[in-house]
PDB file of N, CA and C in Angstrom:
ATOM      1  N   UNK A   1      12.144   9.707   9.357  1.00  0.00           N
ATOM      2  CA  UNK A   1      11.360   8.487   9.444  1.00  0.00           C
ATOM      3  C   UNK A   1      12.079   7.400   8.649  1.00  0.00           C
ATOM      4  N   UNK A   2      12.129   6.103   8.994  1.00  0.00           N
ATOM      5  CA  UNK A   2      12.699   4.893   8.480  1.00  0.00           C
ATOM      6  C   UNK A   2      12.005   4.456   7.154  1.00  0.00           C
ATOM      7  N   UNK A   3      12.654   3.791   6.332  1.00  0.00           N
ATOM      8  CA  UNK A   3      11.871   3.496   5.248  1.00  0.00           C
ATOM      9  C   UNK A   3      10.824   2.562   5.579  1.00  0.00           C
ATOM     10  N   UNK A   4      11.200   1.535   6.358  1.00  0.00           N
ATOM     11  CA  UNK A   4      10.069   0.429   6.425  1.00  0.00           C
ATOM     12  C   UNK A   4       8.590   1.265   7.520  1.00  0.00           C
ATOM     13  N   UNK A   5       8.913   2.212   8.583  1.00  0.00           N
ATOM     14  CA  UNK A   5       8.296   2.827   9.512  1.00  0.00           C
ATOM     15  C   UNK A   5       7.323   3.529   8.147  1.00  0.00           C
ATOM     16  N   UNK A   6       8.295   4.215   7.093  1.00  0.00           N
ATOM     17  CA  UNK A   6       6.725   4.615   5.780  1.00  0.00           C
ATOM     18  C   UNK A   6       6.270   3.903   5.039  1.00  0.00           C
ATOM     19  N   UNK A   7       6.567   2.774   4.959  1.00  0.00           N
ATOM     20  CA  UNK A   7       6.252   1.738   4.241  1.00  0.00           C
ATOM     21  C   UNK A   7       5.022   1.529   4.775  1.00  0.00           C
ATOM     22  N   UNK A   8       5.077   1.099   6.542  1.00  0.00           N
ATOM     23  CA  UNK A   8       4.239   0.774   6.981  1.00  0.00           C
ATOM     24  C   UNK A   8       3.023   1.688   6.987  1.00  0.00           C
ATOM     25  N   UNK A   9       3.329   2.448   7.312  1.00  0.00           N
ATOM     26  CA  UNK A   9       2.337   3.810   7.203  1.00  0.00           C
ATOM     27  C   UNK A   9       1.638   3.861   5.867  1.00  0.00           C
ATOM     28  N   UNK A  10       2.499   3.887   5.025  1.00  0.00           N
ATOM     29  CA  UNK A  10       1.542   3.876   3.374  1.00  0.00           C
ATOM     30  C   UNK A  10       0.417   2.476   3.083  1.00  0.00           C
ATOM     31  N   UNK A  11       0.904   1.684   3.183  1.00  0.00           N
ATOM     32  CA  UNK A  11       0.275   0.589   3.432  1.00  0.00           C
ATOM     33  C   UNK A  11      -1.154   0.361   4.269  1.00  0.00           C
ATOM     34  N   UNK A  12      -1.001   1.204   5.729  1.00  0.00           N
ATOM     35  CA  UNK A  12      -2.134   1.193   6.203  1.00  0.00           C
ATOM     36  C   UNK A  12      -3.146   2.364   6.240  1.00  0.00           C
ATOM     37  N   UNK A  13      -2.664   3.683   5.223  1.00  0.00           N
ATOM     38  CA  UNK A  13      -3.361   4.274   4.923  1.00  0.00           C
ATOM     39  C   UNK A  13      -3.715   3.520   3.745  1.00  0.00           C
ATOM     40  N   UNK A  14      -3.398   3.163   2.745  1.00  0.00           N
ATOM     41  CA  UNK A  14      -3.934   2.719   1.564  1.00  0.00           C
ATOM     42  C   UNK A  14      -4.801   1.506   1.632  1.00  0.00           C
ATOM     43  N   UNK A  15      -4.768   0.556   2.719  1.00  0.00           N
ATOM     44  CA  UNK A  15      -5.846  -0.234   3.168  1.00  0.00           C
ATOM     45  C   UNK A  15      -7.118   0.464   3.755  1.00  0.00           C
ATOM     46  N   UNK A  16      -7.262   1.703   4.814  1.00  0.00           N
ATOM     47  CA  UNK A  16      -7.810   2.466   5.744  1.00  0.00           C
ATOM     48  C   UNK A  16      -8.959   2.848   4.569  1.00  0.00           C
ATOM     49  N   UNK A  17      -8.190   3.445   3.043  1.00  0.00           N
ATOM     50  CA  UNK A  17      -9.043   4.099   2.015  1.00  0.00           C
ATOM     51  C   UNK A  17     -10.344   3.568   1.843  1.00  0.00           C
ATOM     52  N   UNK A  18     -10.632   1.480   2.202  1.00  0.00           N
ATOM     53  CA  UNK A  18     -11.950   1.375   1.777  1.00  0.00           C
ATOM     54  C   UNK A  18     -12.623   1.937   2.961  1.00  0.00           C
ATOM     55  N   UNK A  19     -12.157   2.172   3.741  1.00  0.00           N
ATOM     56  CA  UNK A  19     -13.377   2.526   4.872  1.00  0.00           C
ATOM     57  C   UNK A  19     -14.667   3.616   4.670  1.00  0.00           C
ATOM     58  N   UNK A  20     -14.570   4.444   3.955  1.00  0.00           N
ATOM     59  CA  UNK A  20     -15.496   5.516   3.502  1.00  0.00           C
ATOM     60  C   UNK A  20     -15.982   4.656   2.464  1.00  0.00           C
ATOM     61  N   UNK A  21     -15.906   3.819   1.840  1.00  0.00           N
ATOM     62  CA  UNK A  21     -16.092   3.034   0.632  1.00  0.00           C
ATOM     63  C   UNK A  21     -17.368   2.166   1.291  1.00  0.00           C
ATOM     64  N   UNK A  22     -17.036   1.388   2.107  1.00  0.00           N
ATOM     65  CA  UNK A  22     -17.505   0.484   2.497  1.00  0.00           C
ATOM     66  C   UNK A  22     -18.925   1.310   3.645  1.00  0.00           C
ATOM     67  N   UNK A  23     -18.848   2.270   4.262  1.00  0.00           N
ATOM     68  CA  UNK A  23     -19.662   2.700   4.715  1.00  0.00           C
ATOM     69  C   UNK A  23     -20.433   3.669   3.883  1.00  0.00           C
ATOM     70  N   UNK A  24     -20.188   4.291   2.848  1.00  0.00           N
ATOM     71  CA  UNK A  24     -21.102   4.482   1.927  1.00  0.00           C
ATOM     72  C   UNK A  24     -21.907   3.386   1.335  1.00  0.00           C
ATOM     73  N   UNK A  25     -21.134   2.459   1.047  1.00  0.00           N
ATOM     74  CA  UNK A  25     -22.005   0.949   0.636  1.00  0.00           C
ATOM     75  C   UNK A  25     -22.591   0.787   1.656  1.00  0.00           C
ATOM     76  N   UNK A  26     -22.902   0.861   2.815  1.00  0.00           N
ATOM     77  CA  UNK A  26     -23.457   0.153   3.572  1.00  0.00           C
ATOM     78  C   UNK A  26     -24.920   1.101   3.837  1.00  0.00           C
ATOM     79  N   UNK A  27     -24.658   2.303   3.894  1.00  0.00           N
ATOM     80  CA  UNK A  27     -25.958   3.272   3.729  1.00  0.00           C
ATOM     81  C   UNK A  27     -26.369   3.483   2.673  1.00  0.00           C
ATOM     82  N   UNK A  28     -26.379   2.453   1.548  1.00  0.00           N
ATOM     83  CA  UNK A  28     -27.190   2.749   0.309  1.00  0.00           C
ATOM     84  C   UNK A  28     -26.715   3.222  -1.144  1.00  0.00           C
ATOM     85  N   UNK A  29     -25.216   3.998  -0.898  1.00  0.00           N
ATOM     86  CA  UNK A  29     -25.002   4.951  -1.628  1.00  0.00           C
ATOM     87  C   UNK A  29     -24.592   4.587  -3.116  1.00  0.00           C
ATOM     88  N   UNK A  30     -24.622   5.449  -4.451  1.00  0.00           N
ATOM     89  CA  UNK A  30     -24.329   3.790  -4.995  1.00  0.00           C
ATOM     90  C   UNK A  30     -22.641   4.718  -5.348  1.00  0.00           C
ATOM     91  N   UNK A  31     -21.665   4.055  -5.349  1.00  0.00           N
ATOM     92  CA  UNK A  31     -20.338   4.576  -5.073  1.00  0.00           C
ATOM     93  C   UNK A  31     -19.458   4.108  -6.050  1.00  0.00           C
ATOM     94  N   UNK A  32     -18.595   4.456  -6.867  1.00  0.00           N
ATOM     95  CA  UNK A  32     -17.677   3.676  -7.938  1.00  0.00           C
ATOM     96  C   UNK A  32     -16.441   3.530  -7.136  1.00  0.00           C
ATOM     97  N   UNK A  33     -15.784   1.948  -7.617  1.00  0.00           N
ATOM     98  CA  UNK A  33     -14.934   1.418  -7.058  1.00  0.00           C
ATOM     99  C   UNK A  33     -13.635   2.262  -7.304  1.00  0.00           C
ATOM    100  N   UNK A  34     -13.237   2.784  -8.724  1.00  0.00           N
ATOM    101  CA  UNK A  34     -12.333   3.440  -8.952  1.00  0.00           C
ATOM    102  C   UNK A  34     -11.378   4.384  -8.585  1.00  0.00           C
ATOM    103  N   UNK A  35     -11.964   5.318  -8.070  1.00  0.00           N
ATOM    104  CA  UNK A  35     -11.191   6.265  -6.863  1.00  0.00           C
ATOM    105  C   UNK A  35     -10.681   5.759  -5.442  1.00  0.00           C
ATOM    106  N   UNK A  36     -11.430   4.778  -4.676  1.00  0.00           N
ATOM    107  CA  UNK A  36     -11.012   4.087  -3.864  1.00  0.00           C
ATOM    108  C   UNK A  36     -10.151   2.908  -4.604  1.00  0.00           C
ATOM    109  N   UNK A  37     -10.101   2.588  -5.319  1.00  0.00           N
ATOM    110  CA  UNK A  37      -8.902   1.255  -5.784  1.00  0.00           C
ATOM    111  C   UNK A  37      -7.526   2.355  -6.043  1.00  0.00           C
ATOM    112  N   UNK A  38      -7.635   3.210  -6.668  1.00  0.00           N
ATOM    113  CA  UNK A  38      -6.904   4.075  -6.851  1.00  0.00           C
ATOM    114  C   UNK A  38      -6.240   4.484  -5.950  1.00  0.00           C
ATOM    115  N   UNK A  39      -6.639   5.001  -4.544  1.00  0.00           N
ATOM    116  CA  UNK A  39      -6.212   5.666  -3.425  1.00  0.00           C
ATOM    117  C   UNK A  39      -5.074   4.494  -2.366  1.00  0.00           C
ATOM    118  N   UNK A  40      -6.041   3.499  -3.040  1.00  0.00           N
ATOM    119  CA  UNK A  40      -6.022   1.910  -2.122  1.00  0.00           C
ATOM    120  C   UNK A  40      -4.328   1.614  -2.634  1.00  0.00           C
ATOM    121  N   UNK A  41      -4.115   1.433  -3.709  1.00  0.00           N
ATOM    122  CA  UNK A  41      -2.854   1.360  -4.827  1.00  0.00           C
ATOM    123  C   UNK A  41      -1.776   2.002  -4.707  1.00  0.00           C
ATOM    124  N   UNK A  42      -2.378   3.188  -4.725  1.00  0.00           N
ATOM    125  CA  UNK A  42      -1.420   4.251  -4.267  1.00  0.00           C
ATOM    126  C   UNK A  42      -0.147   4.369  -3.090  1.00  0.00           C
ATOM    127  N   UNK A  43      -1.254   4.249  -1.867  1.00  0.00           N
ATOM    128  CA  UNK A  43      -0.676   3.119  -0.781  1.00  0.00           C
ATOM    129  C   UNK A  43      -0.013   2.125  -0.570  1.00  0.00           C
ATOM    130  N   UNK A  44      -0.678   1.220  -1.143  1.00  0.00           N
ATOM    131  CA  UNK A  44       0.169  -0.255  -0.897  1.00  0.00           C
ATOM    132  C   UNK A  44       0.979  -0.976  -1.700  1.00  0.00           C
ATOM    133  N   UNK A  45       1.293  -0.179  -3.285  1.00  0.00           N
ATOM    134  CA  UNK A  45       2.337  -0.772  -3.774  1.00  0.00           C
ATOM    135  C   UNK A  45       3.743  -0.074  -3.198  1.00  0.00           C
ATOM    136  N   UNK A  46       3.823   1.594  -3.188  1.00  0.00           N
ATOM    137  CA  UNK A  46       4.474   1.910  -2.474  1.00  0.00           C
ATOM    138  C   UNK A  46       5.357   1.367  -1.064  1.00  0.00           C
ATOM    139  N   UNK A  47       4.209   1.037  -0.799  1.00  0.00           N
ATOM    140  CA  UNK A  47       4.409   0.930   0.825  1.00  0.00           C
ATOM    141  C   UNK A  47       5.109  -0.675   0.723  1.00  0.00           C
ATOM    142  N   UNK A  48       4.558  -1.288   0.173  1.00  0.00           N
ATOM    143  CA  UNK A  48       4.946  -2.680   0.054  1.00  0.00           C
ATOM    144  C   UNK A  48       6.455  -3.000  -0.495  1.00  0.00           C
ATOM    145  N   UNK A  49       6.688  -1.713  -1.485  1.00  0.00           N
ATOM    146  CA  UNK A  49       8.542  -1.737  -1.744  1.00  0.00           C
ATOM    147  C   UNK A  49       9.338  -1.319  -0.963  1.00  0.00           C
ATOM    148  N   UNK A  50       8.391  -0.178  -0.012  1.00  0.00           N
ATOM    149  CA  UNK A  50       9.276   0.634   1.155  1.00  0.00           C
ATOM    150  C   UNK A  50       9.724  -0.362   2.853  1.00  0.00           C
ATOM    151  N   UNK A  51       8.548  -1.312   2.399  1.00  0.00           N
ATOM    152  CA  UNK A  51       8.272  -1.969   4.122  1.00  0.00           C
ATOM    153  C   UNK A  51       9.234  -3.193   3.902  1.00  0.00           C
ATOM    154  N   UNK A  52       9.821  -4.034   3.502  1.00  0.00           N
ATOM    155  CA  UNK A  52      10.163  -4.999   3.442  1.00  0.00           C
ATOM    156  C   UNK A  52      11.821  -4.261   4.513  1.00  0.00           C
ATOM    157  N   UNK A  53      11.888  -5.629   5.045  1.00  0.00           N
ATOM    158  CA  UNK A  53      13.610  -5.571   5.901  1.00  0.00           C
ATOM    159  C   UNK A  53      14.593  -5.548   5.163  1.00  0.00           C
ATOM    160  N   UNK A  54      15.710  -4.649   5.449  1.00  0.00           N
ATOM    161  CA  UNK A  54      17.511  -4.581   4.555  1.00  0.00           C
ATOM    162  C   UNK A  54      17.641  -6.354   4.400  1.00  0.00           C
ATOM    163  N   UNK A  55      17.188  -6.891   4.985  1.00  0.00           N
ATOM    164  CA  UNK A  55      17.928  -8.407   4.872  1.00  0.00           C
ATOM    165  C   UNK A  55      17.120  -8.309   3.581  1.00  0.00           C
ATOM    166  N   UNK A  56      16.303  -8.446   3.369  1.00  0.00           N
ATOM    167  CA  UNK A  56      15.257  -8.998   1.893  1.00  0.00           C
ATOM    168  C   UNK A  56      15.540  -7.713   0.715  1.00  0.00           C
ATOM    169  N   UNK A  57      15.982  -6.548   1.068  1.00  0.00           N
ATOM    170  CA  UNK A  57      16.395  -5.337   0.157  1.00  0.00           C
ATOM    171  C   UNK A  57      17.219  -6.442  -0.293  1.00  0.00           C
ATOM    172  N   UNK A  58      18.489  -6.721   0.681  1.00  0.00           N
ATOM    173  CA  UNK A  58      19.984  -6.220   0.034  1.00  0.00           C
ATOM    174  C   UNK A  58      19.790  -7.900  -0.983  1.00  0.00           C
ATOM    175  N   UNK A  59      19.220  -8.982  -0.220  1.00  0.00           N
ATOM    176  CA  UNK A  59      18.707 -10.001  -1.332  1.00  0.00           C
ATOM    177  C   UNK A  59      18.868  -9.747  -2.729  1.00  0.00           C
ATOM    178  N   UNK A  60      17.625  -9.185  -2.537  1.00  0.00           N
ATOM    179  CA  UNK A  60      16.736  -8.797  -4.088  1.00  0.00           C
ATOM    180  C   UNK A  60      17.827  -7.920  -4.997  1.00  0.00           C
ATOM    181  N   UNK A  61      19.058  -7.017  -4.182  1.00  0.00           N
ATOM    182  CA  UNK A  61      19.873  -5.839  -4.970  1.00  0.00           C
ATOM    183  C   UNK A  61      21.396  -7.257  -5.561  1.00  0.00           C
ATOM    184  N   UNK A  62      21.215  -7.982  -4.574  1.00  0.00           N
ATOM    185  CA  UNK A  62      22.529  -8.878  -4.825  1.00  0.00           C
ATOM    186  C   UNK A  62      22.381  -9.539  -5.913  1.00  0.00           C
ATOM    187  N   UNK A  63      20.538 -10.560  -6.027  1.00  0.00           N
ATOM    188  CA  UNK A  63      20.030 -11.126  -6.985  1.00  0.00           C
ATOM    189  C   UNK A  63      19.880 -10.411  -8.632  1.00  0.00           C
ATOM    190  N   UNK A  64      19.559  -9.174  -8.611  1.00  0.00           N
ATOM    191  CA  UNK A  64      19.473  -8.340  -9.882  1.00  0.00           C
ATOM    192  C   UNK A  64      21.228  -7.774  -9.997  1.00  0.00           C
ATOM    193  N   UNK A  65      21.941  -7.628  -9.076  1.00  0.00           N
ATOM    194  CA  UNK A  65      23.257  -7.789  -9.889  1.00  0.00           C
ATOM    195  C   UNK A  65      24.293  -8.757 -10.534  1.00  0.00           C
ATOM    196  N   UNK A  66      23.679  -9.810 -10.066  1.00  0.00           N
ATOM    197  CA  UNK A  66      24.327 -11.234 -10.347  1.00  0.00           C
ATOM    198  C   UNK A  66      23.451 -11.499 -11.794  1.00  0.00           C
ATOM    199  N   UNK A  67      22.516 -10.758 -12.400  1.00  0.00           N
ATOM    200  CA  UNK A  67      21.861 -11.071 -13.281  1.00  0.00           C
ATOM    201  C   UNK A  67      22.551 -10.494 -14.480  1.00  0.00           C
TER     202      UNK A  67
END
């Protein structure tokens, strides 16, 4: 699998996480945010370093060696 193809994937599982969240809220339940922010995080910072294009990688690798 491609990095950005898991990127993407992590990302939209880690968004997907409020869904049990939000439908427990919605039937009453009373639910702590924590485990879902957690799950949510997990996901999308990952995913958000993995998903970006080689053009914007090799950027960011050129920029921190010129530093």
């Amino acid at each position: 699998m491609k990095r950005q193809t898991l990127g993407r994937v992590l990302i939209i599982v880690g968004v997907l996480m409020w869904v049990p969240y939000f439908i427990l809220k919605a039937n009453g339940a009373q639910v702590e945010v924590a485990p879902f922010l957690i799950a949510h995080l997990s996901g999308v910072i990952p995913g958000a370093i993995l998903a970006p294009s080689d053009t914007l990688w090799r950027r960011l690798t050129r920029r921190i060696e010129r530093e």
